[in-house]
PDB file of N, CA and C in Angstrom:
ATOM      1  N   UNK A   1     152.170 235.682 144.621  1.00  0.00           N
ATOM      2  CA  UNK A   1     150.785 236.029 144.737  1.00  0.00           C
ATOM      3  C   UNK A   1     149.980 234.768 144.440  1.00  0.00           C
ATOM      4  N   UNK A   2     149.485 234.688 145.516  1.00  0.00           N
ATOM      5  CA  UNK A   2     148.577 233.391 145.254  1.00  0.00           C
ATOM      6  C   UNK A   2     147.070 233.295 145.352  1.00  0.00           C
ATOM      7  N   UNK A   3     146.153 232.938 145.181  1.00  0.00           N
ATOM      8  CA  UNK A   3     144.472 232.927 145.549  1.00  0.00           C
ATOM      9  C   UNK A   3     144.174 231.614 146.204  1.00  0.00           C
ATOM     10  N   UNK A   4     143.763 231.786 147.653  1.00  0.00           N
ATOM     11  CA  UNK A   4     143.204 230.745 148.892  1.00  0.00           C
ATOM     12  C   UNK A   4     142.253 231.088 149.040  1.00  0.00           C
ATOM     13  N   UNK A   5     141.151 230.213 148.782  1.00  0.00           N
ATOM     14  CA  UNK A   5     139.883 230.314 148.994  1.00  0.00           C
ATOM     15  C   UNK A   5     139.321 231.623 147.902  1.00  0.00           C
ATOM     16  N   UNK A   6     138.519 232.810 149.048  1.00  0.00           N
ATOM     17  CA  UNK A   6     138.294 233.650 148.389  1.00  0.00           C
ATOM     18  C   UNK A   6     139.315 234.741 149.021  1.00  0.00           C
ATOM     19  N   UNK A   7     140.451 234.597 148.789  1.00  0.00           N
ATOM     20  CA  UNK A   7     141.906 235.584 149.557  1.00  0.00           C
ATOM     21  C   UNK A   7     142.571 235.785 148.844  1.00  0.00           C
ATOM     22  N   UNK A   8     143.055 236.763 148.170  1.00  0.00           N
ATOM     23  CA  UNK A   8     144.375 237.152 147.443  1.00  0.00           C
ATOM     24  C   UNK A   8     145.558 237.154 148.539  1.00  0.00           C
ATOM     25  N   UNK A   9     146.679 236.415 148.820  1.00  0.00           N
ATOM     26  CA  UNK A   9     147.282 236.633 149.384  1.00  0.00           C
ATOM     27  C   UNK A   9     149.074 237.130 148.637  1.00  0.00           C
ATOM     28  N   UNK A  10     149.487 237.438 149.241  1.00  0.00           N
ATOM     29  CA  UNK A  10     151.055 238.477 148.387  1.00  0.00           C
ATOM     30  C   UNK A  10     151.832 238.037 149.605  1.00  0.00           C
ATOM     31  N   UNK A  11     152.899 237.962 149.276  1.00  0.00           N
ATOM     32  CA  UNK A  11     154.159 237.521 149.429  1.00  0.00           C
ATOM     33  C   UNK A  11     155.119 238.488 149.366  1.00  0.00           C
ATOM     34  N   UNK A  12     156.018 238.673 150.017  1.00  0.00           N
ATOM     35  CA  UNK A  12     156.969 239.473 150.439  1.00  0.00           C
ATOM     36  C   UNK A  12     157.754 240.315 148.774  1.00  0.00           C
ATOM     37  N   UNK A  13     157.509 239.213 148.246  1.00  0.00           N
ATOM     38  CA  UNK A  13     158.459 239.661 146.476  1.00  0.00           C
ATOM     39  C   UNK A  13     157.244 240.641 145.875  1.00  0.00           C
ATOM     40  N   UNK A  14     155.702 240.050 146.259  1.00  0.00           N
ATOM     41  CA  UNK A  14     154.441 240.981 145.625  1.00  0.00           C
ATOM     42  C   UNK A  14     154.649 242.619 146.263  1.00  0.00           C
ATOM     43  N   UNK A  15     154.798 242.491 147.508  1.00  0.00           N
ATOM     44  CA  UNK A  15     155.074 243.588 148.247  1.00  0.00           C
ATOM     45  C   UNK A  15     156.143 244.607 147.493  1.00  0.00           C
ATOM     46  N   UNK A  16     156.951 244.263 147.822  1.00  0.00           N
ATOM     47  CA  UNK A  16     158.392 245.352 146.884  1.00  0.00           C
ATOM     48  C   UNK A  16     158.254 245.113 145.575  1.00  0.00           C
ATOM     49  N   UNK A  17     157.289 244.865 144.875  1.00  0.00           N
ATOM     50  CA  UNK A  17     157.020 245.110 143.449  1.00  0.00           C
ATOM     51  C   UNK A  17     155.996 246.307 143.504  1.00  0.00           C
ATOM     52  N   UNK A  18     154.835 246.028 144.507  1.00  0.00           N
ATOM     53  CA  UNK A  18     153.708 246.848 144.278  1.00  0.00           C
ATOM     54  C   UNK A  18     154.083 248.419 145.038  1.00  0.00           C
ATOM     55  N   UNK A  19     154.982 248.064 145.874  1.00  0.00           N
ATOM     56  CA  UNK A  19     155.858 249.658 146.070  1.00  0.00           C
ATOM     57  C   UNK A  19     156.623 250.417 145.480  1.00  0.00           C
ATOM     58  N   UNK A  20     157.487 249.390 144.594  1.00  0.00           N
ATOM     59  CA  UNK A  20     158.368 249.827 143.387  1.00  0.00           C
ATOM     60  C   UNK A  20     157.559 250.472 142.110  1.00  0.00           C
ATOM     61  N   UNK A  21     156.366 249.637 141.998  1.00  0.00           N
ATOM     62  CA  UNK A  21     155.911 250.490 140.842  1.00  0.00           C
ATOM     63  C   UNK A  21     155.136 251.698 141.370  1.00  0.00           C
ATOM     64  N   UNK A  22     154.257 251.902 142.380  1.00  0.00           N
ATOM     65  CA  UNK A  22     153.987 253.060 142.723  1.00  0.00           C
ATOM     66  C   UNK A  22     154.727 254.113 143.192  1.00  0.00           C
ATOM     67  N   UNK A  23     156.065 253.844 143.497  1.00  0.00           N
ATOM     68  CA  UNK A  23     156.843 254.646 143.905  1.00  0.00           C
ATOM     69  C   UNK A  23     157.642 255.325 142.562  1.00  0.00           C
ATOM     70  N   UNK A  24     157.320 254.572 141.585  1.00  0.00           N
ATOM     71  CA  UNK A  24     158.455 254.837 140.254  1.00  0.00           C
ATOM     72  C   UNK A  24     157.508 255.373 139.100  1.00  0.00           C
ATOM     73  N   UNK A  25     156.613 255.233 139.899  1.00  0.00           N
ATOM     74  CA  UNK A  25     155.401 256.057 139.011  1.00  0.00           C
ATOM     75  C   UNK A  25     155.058 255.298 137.549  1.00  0.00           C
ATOM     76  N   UNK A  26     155.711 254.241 137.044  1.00  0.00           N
ATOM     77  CA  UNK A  26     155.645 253.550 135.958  1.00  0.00           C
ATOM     78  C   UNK A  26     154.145 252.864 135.888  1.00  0.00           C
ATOM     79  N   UNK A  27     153.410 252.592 136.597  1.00  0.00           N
ATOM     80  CA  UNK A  27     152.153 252.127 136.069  1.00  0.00           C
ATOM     81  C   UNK A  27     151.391 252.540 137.563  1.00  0.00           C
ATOM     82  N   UNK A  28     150.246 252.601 137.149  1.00  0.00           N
ATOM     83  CA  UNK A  28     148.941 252.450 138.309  1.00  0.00           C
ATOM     84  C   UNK A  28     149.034 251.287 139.012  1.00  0.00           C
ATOM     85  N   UNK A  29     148.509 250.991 140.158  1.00  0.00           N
ATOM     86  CA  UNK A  29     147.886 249.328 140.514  1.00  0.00           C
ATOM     87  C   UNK A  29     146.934 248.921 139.829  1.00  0.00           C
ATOM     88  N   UNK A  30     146.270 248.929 139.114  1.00  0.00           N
ATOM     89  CA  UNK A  30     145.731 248.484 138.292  1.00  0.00           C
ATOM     90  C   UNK A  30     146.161 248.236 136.953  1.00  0.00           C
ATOM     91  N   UNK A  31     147.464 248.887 136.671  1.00  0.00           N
ATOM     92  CA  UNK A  31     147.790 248.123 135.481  1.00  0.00           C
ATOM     93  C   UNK A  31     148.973 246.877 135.771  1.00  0.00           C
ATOM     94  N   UNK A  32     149.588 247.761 137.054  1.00  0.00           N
ATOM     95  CA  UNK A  32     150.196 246.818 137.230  1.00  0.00           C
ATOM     96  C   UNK A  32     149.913 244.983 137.369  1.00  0.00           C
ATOM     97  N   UNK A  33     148.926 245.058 138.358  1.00  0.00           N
ATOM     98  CA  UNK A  33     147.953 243.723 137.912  1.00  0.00           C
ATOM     99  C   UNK A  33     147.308 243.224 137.044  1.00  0.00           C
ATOM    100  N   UNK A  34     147.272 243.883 136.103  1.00  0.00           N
ATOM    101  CA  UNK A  34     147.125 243.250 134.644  1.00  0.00           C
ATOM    102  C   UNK A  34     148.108 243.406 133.918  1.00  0.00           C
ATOM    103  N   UNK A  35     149.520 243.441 133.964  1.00  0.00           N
ATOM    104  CA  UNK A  35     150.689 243.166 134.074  1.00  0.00           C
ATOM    105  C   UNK A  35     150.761 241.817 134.309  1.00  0.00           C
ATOM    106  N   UNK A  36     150.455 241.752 135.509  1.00  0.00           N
ATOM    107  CA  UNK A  36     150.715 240.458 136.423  1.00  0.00           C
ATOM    108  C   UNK A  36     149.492 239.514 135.890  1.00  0.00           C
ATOM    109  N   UNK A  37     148.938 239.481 135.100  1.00  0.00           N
ATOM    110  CA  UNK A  37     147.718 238.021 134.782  1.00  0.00           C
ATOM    111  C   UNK A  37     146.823 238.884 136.219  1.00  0.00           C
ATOM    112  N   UNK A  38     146.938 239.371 137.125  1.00  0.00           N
ATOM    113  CA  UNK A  38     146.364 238.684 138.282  1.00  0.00           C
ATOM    114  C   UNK A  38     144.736 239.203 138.141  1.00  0.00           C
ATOM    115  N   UNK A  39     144.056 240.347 137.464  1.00  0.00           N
ATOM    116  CA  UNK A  39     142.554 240.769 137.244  1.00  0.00           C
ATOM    117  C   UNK A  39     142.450 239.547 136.329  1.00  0.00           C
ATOM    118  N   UNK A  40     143.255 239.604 135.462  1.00  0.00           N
ATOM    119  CA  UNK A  40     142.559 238.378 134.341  1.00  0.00           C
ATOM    120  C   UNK A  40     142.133 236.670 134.976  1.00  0.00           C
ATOM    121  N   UNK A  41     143.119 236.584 135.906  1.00  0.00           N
ATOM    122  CA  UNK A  41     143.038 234.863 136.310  1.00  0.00           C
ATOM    123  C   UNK A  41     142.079 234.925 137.110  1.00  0.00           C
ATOM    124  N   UNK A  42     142.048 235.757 138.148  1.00  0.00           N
ATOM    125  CA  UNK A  42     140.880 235.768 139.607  1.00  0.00           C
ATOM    126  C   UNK A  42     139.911 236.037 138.880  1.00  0.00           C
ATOM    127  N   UNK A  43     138.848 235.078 139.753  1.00  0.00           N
ATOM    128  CA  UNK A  43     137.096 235.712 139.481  1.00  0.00           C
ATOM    129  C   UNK A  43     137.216 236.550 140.922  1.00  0.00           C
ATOM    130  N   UNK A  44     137.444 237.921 140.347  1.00  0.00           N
ATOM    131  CA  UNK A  44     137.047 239.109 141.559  1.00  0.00           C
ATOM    132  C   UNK A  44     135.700 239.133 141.700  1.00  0.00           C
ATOM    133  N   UNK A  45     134.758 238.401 141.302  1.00  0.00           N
ATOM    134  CA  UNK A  45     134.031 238.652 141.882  1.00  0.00           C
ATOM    135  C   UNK A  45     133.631 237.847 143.328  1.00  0.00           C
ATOM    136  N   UNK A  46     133.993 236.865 143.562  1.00  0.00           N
ATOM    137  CA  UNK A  46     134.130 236.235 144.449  1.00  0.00           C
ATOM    138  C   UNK A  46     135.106 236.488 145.811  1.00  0.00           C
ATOM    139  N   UNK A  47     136.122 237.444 145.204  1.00  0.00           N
ATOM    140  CA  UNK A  47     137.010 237.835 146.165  1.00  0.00           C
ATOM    141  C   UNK A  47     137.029 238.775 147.274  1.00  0.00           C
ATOM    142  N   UNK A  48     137.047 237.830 148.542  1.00  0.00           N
ATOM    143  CA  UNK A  48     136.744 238.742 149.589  1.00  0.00           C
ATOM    144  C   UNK A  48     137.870 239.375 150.641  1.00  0.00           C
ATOM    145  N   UNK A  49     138.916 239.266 149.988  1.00  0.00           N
ATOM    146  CA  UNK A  49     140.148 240.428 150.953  1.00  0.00           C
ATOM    147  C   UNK A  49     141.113 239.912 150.314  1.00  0.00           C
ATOM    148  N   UNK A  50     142.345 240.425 150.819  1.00  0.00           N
ATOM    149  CA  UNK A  50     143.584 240.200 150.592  1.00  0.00           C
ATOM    150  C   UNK A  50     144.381 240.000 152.156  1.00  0.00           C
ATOM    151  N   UNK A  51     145.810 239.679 151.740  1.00  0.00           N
ATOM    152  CA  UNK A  51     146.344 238.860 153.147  1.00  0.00           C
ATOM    153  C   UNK A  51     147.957 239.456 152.528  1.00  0.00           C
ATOM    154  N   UNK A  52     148.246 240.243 153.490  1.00  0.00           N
ATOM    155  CA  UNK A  52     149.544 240.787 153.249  1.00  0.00           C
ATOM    156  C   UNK A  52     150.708 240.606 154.127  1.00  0.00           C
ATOM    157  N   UNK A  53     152.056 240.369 154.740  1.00  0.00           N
ATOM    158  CA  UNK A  53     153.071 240.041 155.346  1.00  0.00           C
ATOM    159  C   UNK A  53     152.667 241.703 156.605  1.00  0.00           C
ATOM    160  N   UNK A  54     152.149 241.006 157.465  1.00  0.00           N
ATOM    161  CA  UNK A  54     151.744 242.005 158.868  1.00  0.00           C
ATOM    162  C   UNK A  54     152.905 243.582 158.724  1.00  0.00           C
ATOM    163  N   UNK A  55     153.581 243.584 159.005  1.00  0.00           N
ATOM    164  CA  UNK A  55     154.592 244.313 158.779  1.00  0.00           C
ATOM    165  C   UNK A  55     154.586 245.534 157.382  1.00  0.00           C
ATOM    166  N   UNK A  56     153.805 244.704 156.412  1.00  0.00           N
ATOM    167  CA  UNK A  56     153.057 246.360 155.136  1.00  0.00           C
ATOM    168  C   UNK A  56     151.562 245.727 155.093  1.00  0.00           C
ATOM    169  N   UNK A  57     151.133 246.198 155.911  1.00  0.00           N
ATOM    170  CA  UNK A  57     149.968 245.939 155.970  1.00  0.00           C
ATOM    171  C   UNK A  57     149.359 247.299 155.758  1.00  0.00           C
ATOM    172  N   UNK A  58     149.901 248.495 155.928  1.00  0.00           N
ATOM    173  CA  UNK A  58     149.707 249.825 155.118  1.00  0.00           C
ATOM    174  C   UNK A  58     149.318 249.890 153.766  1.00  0.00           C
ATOM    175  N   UNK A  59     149.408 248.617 152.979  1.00  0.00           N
ATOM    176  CA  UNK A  59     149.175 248.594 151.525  1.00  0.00           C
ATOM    177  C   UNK A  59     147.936 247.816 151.684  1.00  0.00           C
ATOM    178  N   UNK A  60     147.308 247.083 152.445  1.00  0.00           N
ATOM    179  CA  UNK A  60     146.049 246.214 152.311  1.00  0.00           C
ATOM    180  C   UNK A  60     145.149 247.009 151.683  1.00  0.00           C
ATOM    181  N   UNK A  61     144.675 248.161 152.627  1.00  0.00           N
ATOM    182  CA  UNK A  61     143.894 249.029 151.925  1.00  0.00           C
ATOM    183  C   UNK A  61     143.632 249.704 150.630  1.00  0.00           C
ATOM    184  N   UNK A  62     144.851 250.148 150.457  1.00  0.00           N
ATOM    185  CA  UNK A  62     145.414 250.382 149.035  1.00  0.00           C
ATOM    186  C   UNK A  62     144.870 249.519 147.837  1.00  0.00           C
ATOM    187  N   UNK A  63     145.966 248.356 148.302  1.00  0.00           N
ATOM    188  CA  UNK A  63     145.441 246.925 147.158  1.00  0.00           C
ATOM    189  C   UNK A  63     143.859 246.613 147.296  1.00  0.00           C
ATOM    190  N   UNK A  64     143.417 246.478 148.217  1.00  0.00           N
ATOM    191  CA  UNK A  64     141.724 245.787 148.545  1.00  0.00           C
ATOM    192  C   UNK A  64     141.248 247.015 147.657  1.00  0.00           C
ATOM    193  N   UNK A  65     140.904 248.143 148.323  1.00  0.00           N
ATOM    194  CA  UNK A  65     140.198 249.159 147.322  1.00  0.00           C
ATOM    195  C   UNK A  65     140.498 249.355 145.984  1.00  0.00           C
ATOM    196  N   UNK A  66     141.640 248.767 145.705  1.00  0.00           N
ATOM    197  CA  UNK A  66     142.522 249.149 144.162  1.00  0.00           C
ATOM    198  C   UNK A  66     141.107 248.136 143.331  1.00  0.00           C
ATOM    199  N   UNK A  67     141.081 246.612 143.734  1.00  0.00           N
ATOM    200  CA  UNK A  67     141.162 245.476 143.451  1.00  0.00           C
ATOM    201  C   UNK A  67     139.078 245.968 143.459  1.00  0.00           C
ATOM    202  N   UNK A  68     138.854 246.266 144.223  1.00  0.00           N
ATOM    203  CA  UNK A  68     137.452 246.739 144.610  1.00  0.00           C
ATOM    204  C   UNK A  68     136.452 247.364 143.224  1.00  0.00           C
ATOM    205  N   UNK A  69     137.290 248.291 143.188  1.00  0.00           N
ATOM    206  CA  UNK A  69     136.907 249.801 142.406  1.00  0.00           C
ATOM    207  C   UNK A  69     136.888 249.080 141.048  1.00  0.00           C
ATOM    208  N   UNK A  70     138.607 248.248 140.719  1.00  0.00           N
ATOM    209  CA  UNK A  70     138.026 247.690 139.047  1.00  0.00           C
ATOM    210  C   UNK A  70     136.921 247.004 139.112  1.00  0.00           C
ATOM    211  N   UNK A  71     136.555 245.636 140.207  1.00  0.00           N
ATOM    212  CA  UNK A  71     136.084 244.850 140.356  1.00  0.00           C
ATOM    213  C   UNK A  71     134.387 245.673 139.831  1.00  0.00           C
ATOM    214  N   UNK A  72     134.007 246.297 140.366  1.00  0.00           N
ATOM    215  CA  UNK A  72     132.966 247.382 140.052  1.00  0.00           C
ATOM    216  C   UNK A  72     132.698 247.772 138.743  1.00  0.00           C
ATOM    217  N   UNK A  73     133.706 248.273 138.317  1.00  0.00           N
ATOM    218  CA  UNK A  73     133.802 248.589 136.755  1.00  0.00           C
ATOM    219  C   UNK A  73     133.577 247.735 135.936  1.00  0.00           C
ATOM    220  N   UNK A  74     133.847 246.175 136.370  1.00  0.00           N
ATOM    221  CA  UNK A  74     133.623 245.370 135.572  1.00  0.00           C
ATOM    222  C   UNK A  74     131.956 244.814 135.442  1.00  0.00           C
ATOM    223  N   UNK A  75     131.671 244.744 136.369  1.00  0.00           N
ATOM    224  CA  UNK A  75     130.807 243.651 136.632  1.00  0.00           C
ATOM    225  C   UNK A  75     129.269 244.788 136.828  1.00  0.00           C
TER     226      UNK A  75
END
């Protein structure tokens, strides 16, 4: 998981993590990313999408709105 520009982009290993934990029911996406540093390091507020491996791109939405909704809460 990396941040380009204003892009969260995920990587094939981000992918089968963020399915594994929603599928295993062990944390939310949102905790899971604060798990991961990743709410704490990004200035979400600046962040304008995410960039996912074409192929689960079924999760963009997911993650973008996940990433959205805290982003809101915070700020």
């Amino acid at each position: 998981m990396e941040r380009i520009n204003n892009v969260l982009k995920l990587d094939y290993l981000d992918v089968h993590n963020i399915r594994h934990t929603l599928k295993a029911g062990e944390m939310n996406l949102v905790q899971f990313f604060e798990v991961q540093e990743i709410i704490h390091v990004l200035s979400l507020q600046a962040l304008t999408g995410v960039e996912l491996p074409e192929e689960h791109s079924d999760l963009k939405e997911i993650v973008w709105d996940t990433l959205k909704d805290y982003k809101g809460k915070q700020y």
